[in-house]
Protein backbone atom coordinates (compact mmCIF):
# COMPACT_ATOMS: atom_id res chain seq x y z
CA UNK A 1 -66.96 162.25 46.89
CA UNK A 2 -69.11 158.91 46.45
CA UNK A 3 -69.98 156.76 49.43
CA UNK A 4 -71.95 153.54 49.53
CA UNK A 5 -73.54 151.68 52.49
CA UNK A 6 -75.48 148.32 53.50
CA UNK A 7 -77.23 147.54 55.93
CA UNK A 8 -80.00 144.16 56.73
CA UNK A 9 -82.52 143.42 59.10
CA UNK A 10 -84.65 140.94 60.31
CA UNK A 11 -88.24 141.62 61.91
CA UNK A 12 -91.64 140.14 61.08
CA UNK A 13 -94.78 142.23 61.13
CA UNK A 14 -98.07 142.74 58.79
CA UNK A 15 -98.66 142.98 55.11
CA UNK A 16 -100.87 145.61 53.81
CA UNK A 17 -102.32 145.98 50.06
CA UNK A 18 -100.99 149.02 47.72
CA UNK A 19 -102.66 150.07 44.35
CA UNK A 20 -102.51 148.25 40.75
CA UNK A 21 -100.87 149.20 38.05
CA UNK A 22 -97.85 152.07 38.00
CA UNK A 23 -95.79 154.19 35.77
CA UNK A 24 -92.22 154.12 36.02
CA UNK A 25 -90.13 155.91 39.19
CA UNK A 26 -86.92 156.24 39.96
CA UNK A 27 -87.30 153.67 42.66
CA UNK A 28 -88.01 150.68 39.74
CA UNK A 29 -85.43 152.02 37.50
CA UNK A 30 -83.07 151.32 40.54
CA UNK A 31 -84.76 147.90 41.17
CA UNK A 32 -84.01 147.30 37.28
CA UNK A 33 -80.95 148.19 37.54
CA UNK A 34 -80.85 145.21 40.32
CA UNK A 35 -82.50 142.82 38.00
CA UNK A 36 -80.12 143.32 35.77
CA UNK A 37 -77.57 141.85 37.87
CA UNK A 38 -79.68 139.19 39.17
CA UNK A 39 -80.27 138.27 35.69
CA UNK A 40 -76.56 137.56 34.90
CA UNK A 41 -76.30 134.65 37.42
CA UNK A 42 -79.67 132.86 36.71
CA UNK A 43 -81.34 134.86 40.27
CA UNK A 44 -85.11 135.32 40.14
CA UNK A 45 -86.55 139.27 39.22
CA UNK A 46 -87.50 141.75 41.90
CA UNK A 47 -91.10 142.61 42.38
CA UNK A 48 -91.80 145.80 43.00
CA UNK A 49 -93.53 147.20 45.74
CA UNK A 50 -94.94 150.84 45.94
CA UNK A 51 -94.62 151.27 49.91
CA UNK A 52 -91.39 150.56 50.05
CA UNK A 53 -90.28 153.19 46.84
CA UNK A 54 -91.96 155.50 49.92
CA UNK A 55 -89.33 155.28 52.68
CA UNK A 56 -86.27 154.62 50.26
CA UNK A 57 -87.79 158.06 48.73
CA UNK A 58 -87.88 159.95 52.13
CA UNK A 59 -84.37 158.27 52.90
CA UNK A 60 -82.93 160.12 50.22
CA UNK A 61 -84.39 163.35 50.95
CA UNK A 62 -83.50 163.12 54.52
CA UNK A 63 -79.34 162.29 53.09
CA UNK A 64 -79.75 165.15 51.18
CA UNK A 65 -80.21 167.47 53.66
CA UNK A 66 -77.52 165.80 56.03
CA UNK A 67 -74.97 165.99 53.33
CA UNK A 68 -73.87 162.85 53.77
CA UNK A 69 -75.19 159.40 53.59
CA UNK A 70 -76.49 157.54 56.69
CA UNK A 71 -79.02 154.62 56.95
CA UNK A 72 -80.33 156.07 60.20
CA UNK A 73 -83.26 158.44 59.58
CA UNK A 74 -85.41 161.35 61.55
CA UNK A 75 -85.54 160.72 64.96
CA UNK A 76 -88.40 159.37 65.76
CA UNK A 77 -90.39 156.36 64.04
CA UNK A 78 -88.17 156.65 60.62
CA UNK A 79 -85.09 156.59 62.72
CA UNK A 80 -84.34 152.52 61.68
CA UNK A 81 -85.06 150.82 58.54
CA UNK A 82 -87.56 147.98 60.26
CA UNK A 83 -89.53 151.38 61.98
CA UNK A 84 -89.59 153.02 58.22
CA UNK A 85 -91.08 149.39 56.93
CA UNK A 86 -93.45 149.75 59.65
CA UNK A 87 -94.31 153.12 58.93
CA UNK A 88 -96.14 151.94 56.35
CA UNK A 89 -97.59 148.72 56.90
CA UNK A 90 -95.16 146.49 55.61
CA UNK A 91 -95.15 143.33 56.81
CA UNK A 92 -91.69 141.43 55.82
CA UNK A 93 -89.31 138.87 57.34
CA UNK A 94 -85.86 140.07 56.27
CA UNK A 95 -85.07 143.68 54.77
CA UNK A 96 -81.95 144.81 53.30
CA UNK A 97 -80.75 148.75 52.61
CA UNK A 98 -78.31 150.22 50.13
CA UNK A 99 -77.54 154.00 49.64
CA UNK A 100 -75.19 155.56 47.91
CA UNK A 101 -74.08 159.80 47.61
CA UNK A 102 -72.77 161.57 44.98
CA UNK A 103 -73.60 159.71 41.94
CA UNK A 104 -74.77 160.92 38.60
CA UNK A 105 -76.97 158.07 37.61
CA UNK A 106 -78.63 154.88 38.31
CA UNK A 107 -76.06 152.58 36.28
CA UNK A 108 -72.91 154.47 38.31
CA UNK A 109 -74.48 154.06 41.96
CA UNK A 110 -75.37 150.02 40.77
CA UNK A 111 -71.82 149.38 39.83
CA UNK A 112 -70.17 150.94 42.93
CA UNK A 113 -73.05 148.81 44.62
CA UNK A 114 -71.94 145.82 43.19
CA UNK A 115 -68.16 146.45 43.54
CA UNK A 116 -68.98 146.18 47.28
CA UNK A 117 -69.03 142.37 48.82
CA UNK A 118 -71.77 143.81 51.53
CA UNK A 119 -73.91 146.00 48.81
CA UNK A 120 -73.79 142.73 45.92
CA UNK A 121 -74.85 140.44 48.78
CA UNK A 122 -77.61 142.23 49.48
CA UNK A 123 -78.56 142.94 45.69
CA UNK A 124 -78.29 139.57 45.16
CA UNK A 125 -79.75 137.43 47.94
CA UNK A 126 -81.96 134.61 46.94
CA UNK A 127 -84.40 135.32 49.78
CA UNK A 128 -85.36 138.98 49.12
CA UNK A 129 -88.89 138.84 46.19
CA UNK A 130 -89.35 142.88 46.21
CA UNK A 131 -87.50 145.67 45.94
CA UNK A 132 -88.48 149.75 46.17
CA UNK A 133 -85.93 152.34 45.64
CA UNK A 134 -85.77 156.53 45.70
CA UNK A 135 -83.57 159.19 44.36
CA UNK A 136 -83.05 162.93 45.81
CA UNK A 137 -82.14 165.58 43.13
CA UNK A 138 -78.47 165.76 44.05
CA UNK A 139 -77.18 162.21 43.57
CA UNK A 140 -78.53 160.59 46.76
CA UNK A 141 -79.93 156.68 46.39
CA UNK A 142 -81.70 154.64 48.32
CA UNK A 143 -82.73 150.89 47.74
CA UNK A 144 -84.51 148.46 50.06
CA UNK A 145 -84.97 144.52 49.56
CA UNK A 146 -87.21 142.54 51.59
CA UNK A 147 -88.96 138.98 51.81
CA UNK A 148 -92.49 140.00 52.71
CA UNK A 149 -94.91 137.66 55.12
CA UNK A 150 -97.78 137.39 52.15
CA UNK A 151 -95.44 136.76 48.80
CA UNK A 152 -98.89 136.11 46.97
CA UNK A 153 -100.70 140.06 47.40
CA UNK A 154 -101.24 140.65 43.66
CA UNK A 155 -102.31 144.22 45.03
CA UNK A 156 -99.30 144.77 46.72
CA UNK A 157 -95.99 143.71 44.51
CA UNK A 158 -95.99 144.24 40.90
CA UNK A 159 -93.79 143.13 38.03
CA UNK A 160 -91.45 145.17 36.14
CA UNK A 161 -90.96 145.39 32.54
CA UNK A 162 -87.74 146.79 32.00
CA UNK A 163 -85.51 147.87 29.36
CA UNK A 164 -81.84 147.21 30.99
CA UNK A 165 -81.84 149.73 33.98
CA UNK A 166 -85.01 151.67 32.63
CA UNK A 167 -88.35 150.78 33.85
CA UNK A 168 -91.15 150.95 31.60
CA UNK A 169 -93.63 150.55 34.11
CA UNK A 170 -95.47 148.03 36.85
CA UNK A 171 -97.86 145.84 36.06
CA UNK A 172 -100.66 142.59 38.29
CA UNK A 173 -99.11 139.40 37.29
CA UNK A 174 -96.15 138.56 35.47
CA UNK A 175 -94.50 141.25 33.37
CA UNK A 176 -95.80 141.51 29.95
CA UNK A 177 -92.22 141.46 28.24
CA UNK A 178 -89.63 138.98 29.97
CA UNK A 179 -86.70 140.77 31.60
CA UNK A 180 -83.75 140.22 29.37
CA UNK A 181 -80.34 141.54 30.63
CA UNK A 182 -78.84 144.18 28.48
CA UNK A 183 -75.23 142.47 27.15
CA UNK A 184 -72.23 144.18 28.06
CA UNK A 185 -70.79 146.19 25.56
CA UNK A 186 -67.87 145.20 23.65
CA UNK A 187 -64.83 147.24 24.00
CA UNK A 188 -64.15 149.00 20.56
CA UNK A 189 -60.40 148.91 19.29
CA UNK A 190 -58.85 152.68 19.66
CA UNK A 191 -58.89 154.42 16.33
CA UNK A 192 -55.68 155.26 14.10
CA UNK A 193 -54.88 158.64 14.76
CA UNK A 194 -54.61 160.88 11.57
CA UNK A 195 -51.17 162.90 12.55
CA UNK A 196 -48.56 160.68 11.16
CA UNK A 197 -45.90 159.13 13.40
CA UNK A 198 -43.48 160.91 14.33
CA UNK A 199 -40.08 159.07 14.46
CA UNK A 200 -38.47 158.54 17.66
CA UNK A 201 -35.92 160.95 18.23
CA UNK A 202 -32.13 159.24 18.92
CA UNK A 203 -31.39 158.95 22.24
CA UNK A 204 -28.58 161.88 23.36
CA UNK A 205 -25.99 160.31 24.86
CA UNK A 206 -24.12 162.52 27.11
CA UNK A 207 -20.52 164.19 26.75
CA UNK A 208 -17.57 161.97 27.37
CA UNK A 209 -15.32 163.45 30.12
CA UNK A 210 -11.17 163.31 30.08
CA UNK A 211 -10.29 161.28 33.08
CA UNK A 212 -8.01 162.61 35.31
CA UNK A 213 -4.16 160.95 34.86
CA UNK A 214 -4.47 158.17 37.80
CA UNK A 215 -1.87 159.02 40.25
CA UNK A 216 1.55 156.72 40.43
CA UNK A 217 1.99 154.99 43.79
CA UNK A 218 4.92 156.66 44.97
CA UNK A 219 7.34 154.25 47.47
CA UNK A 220 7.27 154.98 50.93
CA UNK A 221 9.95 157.30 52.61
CA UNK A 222 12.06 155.75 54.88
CA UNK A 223 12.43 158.57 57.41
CA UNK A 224 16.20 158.42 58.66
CA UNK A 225 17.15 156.43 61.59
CA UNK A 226 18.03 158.49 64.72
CA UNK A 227 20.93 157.08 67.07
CA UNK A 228 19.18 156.36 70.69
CA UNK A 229 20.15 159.02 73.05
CA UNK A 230 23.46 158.14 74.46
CA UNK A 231 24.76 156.11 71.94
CA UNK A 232 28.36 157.06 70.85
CA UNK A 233 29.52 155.69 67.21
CA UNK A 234 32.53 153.51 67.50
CA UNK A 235 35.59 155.17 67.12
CA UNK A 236 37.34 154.22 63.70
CA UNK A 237 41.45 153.71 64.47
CA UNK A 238 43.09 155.77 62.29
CA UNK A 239 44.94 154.42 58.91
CA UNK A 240 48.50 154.29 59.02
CA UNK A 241 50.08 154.90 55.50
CA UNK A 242 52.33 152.21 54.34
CA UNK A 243 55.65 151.75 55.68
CA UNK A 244 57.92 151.99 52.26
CA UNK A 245 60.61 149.82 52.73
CA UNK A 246 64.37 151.66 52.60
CA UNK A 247 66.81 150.97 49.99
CA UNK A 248 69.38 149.01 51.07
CA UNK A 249 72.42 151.22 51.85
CA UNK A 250 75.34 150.18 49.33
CA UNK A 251 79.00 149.84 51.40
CA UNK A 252 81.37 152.52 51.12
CA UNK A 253 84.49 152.06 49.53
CA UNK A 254 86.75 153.02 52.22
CA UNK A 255 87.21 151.57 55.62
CA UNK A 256 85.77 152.42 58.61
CA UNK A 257 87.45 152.20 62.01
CA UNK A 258 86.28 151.51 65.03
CA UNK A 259 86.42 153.61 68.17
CA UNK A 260 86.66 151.98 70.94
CA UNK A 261 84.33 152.57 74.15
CA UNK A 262 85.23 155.07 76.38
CA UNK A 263 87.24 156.63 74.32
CA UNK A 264 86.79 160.56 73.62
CA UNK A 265 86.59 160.27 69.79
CA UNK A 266 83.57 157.46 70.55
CA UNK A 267 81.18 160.73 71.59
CA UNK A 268 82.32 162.80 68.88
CA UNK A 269 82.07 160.48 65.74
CA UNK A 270 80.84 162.21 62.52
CA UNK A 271 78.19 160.51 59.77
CA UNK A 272 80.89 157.87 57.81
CA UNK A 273 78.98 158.77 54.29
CA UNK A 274 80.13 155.07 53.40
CA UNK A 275 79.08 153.16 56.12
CA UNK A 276 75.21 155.09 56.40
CA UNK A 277 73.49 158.49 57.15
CA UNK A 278 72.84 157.06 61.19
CA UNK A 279 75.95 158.39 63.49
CA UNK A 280 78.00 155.23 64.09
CA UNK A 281 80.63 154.07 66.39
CA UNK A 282 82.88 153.59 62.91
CA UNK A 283 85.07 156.47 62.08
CA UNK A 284 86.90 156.89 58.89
């Protein structure tokens, strides 16, 4: 896991002087690596300064053993960054920190530096003149920026000649080759692959399944209609046949007589087969 941190203060104390000229460190190849940037977007080169490659150096180590990264350090006078400065005599008016864990090099810890709004401010602020930085074996960096009280010790800040992030060492006075920013490098094109290209297999379009018949509405059933309770159909009156009509009853060809009323033979009168089948008063 990689972490990165920031951190700036503000304190004024006393410069000291440091030795002449220096081979390269770890702590200027970091401070190239910074110049580098700067150099981009037109921002004056780092000086570096020995004292400070001290504490960024023991800052590391002390990381390293924590297992973690942490701008505080030993308890004690090199618990703060401004008591570390003082530690060793340097005298400054602002002071800046970055550290980073679990990087491989100085270009990978730079970048994640300057992905970081809080680490590129710091890498890139106008103010800070000098710069010291220190590495611990197992990916643990440390860089500190400052604006020191005396600007002009020739025997305390040095100039770096570098070679993009690689520091070819320290030198009184300007640097004897002007620090030129290493272009970027240009993205090459991906290479054609020797297999040949293999044609894009058809798509396989899946199996077509029968619908199911759609079901016929069927009409509604009517369930039959149940008389109320109580209710009694009407009675239908019953059909008479047809009265046939009688034939007419043809006259006899005899005579009937009449019996008159009251008279014994009135009672006792037979059918006259001429005058009708109905008993009649007639006789023959």
């Amino acid at each position: 896991m990689k972490f990165t941190s920031a951190i700036a203060v503000l304190v004024a104390t006393v410069a000291t002087a440091s030795a002449a000229t220096h081979g390269p460190t770890p702590g200027q190849d970091l401070c190239c690596a910074a110049n580098q940037e700067r150099a981009r977007r037109g921002i004056p080169a780092l000086k570096w300064a020995p004292s400070i490659d001290v504490i960024a150096r023991g800052q590391s180590e002390h990381q390293s053993r924590l297992g973690r990264t942490s701008h505080f350090g030993p308890a004690g006078k090199l618990y703060y960054l401004a008591s570390r400065l003082d530690s060793v005599g340097f005298g400054y008016m602002t002071a800046a920190e970055n550290v980073g864990g679990g990087f491989r090099s100085v270009d990978a810890v730079t970048t994640a530096w300057m992905n970081s709004k809080g680490h590129r401010d710091a890498t890139l602020a106008r103010h800070s003149t000098v710069c010291g930085g220190g590495v611990a074996g197992d990916g643990y960096y440390t860089i500190n920026f400052a604006s020191p009280m005396n600007k002009n010790d020739e025997n305390a800040y040095f100039s770096l000649q570098c070679s993009g992030s690689k520091s070819l060492g320290a030198y009184n006075g300007d640097s004897p080759v002007p620090h030129r920013p290493q272009p970027p490098v240009a993205p090459q094109p991906p290479r054609p692959s020797a297999q040949p290209p293999v044609a894009p297999k058809p798509p396989v379009q899946p199996p077509v399944q029968p619908q199911p018949p759609k079901p016929q509405p069927q009409p509604p059933v009517q369930p039959p209609v149940q008389p109320p309770v109580g209710h009694k159909p009407p009675v239908q009156p019953p059909v008479q046949p047809p009265v046939q009509p009688q034939p007419p009853v043809a006259p006899g060809n005899g005579k009937c007589k009449r019996v008159p009323k009251g008279s014994i033979a009135a009672g006792k009168c037979k059918p006259c087969k001429q005058c009708g089948s109905k008993p009649s008063p007639f006789r023959r």
